[in-house]
N, C-alpha and C. Protein backbone atom coordinates (compact mmCIF):
# COMPACT_ATOMS: atom_id res chain seq x y z
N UNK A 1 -11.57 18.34 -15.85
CA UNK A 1 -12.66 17.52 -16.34
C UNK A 1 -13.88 17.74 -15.47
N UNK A 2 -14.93 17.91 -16.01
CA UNK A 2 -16.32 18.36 -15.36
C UNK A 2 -17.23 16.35 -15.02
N UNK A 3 -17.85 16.50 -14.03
CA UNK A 3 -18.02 15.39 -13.61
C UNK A 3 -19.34 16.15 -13.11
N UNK A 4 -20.27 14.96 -12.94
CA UNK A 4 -21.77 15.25 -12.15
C UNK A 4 -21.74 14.00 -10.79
N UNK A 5 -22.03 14.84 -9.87
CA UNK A 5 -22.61 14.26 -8.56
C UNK A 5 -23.69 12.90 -8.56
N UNK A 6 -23.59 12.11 -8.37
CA UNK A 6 -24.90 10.89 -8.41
C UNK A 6 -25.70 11.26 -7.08
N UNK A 7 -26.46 10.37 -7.27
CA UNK A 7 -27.13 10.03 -5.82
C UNK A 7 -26.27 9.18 -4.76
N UNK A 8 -26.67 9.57 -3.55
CA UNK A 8 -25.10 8.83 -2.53
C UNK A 8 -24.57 9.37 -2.33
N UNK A 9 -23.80 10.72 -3.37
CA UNK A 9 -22.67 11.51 -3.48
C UNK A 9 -21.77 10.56 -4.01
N UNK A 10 -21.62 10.11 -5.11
CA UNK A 10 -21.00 9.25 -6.19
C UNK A 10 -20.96 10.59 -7.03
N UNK A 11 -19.27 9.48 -7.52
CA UNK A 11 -18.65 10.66 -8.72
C UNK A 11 -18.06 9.53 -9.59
N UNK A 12 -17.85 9.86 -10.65
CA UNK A 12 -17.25 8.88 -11.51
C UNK A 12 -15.89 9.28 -11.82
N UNK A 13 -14.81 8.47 -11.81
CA UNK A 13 -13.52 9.46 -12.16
C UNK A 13 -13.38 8.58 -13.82
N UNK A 14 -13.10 9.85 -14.50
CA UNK A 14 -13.01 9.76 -16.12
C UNK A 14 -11.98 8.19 -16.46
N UNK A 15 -12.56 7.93 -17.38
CA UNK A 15 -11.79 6.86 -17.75
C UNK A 15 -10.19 6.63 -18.01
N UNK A 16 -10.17 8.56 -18.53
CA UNK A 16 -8.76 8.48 -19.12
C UNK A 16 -7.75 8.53 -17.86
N UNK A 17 -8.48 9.06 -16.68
CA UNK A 17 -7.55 9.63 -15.23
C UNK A 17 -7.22 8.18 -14.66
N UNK A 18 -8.07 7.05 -14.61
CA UNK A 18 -8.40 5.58 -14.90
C UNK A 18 -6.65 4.91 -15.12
N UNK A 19 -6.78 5.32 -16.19
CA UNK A 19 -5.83 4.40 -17.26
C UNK A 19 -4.54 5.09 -17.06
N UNK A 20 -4.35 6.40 -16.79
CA UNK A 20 -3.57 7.23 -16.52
C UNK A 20 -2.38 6.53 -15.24
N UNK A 21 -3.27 6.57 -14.11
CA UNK A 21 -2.91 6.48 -12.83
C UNK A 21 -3.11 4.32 -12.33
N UNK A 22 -3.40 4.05 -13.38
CA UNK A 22 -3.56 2.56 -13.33
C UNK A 22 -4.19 2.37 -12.70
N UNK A 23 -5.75 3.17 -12.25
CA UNK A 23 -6.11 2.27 -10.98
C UNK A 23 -6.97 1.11 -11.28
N UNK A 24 -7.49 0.89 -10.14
CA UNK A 24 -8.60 -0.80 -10.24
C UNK A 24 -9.59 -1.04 -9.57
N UNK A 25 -10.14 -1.55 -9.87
CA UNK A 25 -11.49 -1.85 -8.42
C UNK A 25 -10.92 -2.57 -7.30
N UNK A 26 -11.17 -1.60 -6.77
CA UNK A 26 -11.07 -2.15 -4.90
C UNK A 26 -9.83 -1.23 -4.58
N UNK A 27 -8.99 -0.25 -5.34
CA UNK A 27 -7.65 0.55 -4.67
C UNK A 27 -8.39 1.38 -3.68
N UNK A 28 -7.42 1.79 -3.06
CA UNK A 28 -8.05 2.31 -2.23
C UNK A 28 -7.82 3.96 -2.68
N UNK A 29 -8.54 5.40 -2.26
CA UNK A 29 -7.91 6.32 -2.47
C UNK A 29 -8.73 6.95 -1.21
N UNK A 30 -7.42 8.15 -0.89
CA UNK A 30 -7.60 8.72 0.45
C UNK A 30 -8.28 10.32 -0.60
N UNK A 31 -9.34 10.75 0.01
CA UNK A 31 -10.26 11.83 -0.05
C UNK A 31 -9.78 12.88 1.16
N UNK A 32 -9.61 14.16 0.48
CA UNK A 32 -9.69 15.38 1.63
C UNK A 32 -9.75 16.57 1.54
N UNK A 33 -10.33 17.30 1.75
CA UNK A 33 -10.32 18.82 1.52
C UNK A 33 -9.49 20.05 2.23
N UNK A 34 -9.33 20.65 0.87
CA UNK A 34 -7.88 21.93 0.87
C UNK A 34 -8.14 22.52 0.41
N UNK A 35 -8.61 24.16 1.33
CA UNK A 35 -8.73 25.07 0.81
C UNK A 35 -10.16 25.54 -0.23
N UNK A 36 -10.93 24.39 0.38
CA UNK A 36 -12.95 24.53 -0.88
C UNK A 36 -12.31 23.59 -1.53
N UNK A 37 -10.45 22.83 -2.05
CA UNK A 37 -11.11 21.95 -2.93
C UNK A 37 -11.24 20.50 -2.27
N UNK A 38 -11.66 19.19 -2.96
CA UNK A 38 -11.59 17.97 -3.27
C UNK A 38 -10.19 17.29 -3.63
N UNK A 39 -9.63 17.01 -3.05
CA UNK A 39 -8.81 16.38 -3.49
C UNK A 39 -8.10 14.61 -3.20
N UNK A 40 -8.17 14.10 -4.10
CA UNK A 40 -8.36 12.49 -4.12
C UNK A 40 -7.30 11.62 -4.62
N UNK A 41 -6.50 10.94 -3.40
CA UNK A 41 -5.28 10.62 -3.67
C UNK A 41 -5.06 9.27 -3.65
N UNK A 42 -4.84 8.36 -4.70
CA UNK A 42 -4.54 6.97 -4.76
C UNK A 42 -3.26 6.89 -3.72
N UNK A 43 -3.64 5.54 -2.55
CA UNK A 43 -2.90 5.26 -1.63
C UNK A 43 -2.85 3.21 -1.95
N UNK A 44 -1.57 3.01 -1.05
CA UNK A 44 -1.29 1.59 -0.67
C UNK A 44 -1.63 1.41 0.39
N UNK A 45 -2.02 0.32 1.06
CA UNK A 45 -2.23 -0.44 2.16
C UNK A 45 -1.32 -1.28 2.43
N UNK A 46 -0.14 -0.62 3.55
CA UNK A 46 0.74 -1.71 3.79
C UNK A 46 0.43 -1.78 5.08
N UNK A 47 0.42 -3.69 5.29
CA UNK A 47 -0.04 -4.49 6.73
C UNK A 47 1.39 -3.90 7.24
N UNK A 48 1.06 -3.94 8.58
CA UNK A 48 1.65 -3.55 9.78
C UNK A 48 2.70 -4.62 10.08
N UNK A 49 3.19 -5.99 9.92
CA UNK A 49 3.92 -6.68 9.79
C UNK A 49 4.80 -6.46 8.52
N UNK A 50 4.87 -5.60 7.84
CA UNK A 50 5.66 -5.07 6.71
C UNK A 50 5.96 -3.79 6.67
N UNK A 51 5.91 -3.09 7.20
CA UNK A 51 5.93 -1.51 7.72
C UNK A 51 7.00 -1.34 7.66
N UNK A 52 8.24 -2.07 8.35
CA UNK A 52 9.18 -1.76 8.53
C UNK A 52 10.44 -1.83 7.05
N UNK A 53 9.62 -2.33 6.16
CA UNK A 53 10.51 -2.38 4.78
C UNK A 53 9.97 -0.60 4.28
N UNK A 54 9.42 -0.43 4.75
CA UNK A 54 8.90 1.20 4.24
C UNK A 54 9.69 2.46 5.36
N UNK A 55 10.27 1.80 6.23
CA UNK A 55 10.99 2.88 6.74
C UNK A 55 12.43 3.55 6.29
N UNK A 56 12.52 4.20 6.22
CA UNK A 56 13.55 5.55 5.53
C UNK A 56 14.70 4.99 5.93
N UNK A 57 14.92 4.35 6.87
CA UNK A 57 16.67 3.78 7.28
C UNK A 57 16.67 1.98 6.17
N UNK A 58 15.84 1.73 6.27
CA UNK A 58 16.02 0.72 5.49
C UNK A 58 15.56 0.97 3.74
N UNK A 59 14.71 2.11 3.64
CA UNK A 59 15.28 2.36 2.01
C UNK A 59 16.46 3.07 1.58
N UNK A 60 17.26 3.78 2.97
CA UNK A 60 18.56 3.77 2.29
C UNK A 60 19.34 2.77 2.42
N UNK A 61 19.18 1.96 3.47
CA UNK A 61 19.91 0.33 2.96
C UNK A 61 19.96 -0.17 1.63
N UNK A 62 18.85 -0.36 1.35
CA UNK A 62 18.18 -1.11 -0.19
C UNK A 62 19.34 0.02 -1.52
N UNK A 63 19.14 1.36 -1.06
CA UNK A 63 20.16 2.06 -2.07
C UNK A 63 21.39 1.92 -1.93
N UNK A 64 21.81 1.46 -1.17
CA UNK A 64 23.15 1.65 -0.70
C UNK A 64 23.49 0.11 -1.24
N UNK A 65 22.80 -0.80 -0.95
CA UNK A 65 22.99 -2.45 -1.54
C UNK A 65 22.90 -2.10 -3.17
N UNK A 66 21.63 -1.74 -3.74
CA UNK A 66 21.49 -1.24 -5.20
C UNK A 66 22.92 -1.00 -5.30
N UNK A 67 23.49 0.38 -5.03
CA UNK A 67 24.69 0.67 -5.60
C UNK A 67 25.64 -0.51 -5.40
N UNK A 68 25.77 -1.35 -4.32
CA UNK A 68 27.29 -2.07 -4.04
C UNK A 68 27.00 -3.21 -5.33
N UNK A 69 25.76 -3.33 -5.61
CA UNK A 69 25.68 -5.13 -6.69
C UNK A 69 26.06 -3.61 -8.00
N UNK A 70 25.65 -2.52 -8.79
CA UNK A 70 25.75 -2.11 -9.88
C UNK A 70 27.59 -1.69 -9.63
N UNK A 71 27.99 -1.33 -8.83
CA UNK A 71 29.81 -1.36 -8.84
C UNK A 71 30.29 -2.64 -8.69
N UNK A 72 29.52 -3.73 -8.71
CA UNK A 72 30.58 -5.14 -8.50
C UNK A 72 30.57 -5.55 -7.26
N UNK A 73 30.42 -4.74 -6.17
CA UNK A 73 31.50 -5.13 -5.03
C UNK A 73 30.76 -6.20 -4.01
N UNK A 74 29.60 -6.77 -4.78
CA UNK A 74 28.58 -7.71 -3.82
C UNK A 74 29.31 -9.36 -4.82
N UNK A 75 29.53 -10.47 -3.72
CA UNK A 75 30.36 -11.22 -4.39
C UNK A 75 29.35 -12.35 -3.55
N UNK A 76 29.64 -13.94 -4.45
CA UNK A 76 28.67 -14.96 -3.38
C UNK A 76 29.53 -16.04 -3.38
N UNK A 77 29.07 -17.01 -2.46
CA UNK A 77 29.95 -17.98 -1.80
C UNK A 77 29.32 -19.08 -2.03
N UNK A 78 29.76 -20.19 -2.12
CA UNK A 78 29.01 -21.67 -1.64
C UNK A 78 29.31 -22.59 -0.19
N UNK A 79 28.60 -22.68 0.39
CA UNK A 79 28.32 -23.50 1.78
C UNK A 79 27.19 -24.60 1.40
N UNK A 80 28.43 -25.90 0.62
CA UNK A 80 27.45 -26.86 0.64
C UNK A 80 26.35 -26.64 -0.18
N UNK A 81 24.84 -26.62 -0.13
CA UNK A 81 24.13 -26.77 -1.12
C UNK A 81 23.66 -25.28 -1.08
N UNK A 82 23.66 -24.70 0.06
CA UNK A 82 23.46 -22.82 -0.05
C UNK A 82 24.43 -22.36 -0.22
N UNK A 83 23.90 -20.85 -1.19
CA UNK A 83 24.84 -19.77 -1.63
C UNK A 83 24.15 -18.40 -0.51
N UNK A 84 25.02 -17.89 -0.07
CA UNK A 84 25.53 -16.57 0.56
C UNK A 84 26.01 -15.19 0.25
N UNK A 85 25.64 -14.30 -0.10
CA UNK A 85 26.33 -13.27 -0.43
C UNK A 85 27.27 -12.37 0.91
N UNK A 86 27.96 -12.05 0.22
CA UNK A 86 28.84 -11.55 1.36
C UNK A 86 29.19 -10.06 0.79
C-alpha cells in the first residue's frame, strides 16, 4: 500500500491494516529500520509488577495446568466456605 509522508513525518496506516491488526488509539507500536526498510510493529506494555506472568517457565506452567483441567485430573475440595483445587 502506497502512503504519503505529512508534515512532522506523519504517515497514516490504511484503514484496512487498522481493522486487520485491531489496532486503536493510543497502542503503542515499536518503529525500526532493516535493511532501507521501515518496519512497524504493534507491541504490549506490560508493567513491571506483571512481568513475571510473561516469563517462559511460567507459560509452561499455565500449559501444563491447561492440559491437567482438559484430561480431568484437576479435582476441588471444600474447606468450609472456600473451595481449593488440588
Amino acid at each position: 500500500m502506497l502512503v504519503e509522508m505529512k508534515q512532522k513525518s506523519q504517515v497514516t496506516i490504511p484503514s484496512e491494516l487498522v481493522k486487520k491488526l485491531k489496532l486503536k488509539p493510543g497502542d503503542k507500536l515499536e518503529i525500526e529500520e532493516k535493511d532501507g526498510c521501515i518496519i512497524i510493529t504493534p507491541v504490549a506494555i506490560i508493567p513491571r509488577d506483571q512481568m513475571w506472568f510473561c516469563s517462559k517457565e511460567w507459560q509452561a506452567d499455565e500449559l501444563e495446568v491447561e492440559q491437567q483441567i482438559r484430561e480431568g485430573r484437576v479435582k476441588t475440595a471444600e474447606f468450609g466456605s472456600k473451595i481449593a483445587c488440588i
